[in-house]
Protein backbone atom coordinates (compact mmCIF):
# COMPACT_ATOMS: atom_id res chain seq x y z
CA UNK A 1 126.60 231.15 72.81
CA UNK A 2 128.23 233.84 70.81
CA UNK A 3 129.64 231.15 67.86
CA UNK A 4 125.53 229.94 67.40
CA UNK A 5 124.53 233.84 67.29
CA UNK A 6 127.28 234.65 64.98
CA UNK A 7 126.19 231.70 63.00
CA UNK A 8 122.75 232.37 63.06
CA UNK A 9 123.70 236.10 61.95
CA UNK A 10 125.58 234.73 59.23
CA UNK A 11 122.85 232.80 57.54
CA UNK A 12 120.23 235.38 57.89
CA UNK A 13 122.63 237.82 56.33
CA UNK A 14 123.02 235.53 53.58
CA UNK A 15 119.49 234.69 53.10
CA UNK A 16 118.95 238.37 52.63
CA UNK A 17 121.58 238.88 50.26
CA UNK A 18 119.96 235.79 48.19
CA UNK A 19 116.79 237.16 48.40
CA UNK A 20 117.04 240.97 48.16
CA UNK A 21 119.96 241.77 45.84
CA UNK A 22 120.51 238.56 43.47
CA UNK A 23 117.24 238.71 41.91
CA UNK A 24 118.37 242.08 40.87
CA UNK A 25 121.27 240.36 38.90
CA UNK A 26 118.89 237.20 37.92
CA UNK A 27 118.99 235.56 34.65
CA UNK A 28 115.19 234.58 34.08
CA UNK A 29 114.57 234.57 36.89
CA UNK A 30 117.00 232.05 38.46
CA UNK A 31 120.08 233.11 40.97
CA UNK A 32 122.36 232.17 43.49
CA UNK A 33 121.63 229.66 46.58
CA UNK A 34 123.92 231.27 48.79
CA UNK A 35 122.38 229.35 51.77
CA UNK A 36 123.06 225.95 49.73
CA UNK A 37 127.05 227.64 49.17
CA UNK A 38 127.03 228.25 52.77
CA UNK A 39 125.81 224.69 53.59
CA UNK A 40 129.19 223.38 51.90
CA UNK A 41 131.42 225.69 52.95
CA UNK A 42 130.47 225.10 56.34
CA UNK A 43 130.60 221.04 55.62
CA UNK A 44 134.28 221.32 54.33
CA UNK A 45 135.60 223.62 57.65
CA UNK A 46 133.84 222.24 60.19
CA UNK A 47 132.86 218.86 59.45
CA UNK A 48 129.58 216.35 58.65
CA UNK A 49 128.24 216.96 61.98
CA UNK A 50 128.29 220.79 61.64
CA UNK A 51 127.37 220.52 58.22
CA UNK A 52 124.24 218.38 58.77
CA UNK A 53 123.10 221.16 61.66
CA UNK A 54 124.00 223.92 59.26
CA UNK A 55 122.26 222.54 56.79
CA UNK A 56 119.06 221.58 59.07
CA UNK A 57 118.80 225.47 59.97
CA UNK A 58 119.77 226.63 56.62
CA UNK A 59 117.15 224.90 54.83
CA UNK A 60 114.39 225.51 57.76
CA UNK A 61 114.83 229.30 57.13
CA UNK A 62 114.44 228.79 53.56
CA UNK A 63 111.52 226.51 53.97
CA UNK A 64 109.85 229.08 56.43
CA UNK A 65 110.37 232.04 54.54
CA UNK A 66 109.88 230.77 51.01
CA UNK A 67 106.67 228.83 51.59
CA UNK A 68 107.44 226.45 49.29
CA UNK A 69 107.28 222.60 50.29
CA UNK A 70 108.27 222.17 53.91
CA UNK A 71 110.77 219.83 54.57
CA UNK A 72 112.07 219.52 50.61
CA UNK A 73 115.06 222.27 51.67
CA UNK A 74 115.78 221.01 55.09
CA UNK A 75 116.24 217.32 53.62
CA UNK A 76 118.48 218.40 50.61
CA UNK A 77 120.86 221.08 52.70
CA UNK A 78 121.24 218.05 55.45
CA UNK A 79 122.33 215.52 53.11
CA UNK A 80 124.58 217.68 51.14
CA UNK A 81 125.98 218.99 54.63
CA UNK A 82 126.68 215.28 55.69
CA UNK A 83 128.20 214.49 51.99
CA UNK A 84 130.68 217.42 51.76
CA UNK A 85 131.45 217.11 55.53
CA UNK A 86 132.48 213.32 54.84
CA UNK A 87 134.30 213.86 51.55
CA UNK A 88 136.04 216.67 53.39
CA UNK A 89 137.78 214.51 55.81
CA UNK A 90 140.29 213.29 52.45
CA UNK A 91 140.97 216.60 50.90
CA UNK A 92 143.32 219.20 52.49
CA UNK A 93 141.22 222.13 53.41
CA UNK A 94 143.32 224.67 52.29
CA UNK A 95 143.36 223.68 48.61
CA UNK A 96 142.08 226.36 46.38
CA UNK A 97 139.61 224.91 43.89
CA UNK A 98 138.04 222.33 46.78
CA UNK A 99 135.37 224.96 47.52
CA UNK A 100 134.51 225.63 43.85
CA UNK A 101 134.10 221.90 42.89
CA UNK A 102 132.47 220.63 45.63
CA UNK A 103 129.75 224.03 44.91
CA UNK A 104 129.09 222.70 41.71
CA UNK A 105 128.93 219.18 42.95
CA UNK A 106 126.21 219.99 45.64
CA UNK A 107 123.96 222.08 43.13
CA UNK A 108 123.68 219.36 40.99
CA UNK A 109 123.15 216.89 43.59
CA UNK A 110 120.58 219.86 44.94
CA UNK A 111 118.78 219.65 42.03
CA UNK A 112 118.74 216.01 41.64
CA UNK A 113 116.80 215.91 44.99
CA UNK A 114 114.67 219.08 44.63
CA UNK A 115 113.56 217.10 40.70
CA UNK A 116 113.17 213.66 42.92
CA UNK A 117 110.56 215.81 45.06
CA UNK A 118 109.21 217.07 42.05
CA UNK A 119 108.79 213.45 40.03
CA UNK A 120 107.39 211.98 43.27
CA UNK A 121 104.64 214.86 44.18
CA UNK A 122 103.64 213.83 40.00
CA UNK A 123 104.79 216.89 38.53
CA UNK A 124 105.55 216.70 34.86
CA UNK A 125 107.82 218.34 32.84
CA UNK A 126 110.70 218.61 29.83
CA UNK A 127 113.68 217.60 31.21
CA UNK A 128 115.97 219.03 28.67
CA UNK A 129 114.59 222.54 29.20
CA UNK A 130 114.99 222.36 33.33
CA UNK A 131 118.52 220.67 32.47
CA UNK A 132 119.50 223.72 30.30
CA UNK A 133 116.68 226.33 31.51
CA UNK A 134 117.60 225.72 35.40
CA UNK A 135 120.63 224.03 36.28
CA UNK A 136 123.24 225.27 34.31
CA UNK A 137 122.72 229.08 35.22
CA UNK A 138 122.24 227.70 39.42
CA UNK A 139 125.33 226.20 38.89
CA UNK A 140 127.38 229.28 37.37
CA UNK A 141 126.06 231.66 40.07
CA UNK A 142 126.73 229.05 42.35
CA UNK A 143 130.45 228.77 41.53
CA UNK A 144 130.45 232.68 41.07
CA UNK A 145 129.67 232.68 44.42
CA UNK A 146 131.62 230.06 46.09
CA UNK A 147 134.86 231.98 46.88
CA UNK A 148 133.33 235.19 48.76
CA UNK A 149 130.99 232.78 51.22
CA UNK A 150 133.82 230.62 51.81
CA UNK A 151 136.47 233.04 52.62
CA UNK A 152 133.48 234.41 54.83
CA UNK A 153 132.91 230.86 56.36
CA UNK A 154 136.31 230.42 56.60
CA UNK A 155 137.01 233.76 58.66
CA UNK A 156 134.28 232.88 61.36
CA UNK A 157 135.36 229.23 61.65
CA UNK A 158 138.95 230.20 62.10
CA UNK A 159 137.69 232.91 64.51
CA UNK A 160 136.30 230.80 67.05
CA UNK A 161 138.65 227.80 66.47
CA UNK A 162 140.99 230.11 68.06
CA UNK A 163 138.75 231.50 70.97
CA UNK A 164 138.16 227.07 72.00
């Protein structure tokens, strides 16, 4: 029971982060999805099974406390939880730039599915200025951010790996 709290714990904390201090350092507007940095971080120690449930409560707190479409952030952390945690199985964990590529890999596939939402609820828009406007800057704080959540993920997975 302590591992879910501590879990639980660690994505609020996160979530509070992303939504408290990085709009502070926000370039128009647009920062860091710690929660989605999380999601893979968690994917690559622990697995596609722990990644999927990380993901599922990642993205439900985001859904619940951004108001935004229900259901859009739970479906895109879950898949990208399952993806990482199944591409994880043929890397070696401990390799240094694994986090960092597969960060920048899951924001564009984020975005991918957060613009498939979009195109199928019949929004319109220019996609050159969201390509250039949006997902380059998500994916640079992204990467800025992959190495401190990791290291953080990596601490509590190794933590109670060792208490099993």
């Amino acid at each position: 029971m302590k591992k879910y709290g501590a879990w639980a714990l660690f994505t609020v904390v996160l979530y509070v982060m992303q939504s408290s201090i990085l709009p502070l350092i926000s370039w128009h507007e647009i920062s860091a999805d710690l929660l989605l940095v999380a999601v893979v971080s968690v994917s690559i120690l622990r697995g596609s099974q722990e990644g999927v449930t990380f993901g599922f409560f990642a993205g439900l707190l985001q859904d619940l406390a951004t108001g935004t479409f229900f259901g859009v952030d739970i479906f895109s952390k879950m898949v990208i939880g399952y993806a990482c945690g199944a591409f994880s199985r043929h890397f070696v964990k401990e390799q240094f730039f694994l986090p960092l590529f597969a960060v920048v890999a899951a924001s564009v596939a984020n975005y991918f599915i957060l613009l498939l939402f979009m195109i199928l609820l019949g929004y319109r828009f220019d996609w050159m200025e969201q390509f250039s406007g949006l997902l380059l800057p998500m994916t640079a704080y992204n990467a800025a951010f992959a190495f401190p959540v990791h290291f953080w993920a990596r601490k509590m997975s190794e933590r109670f790996l060792s208490k099993q």
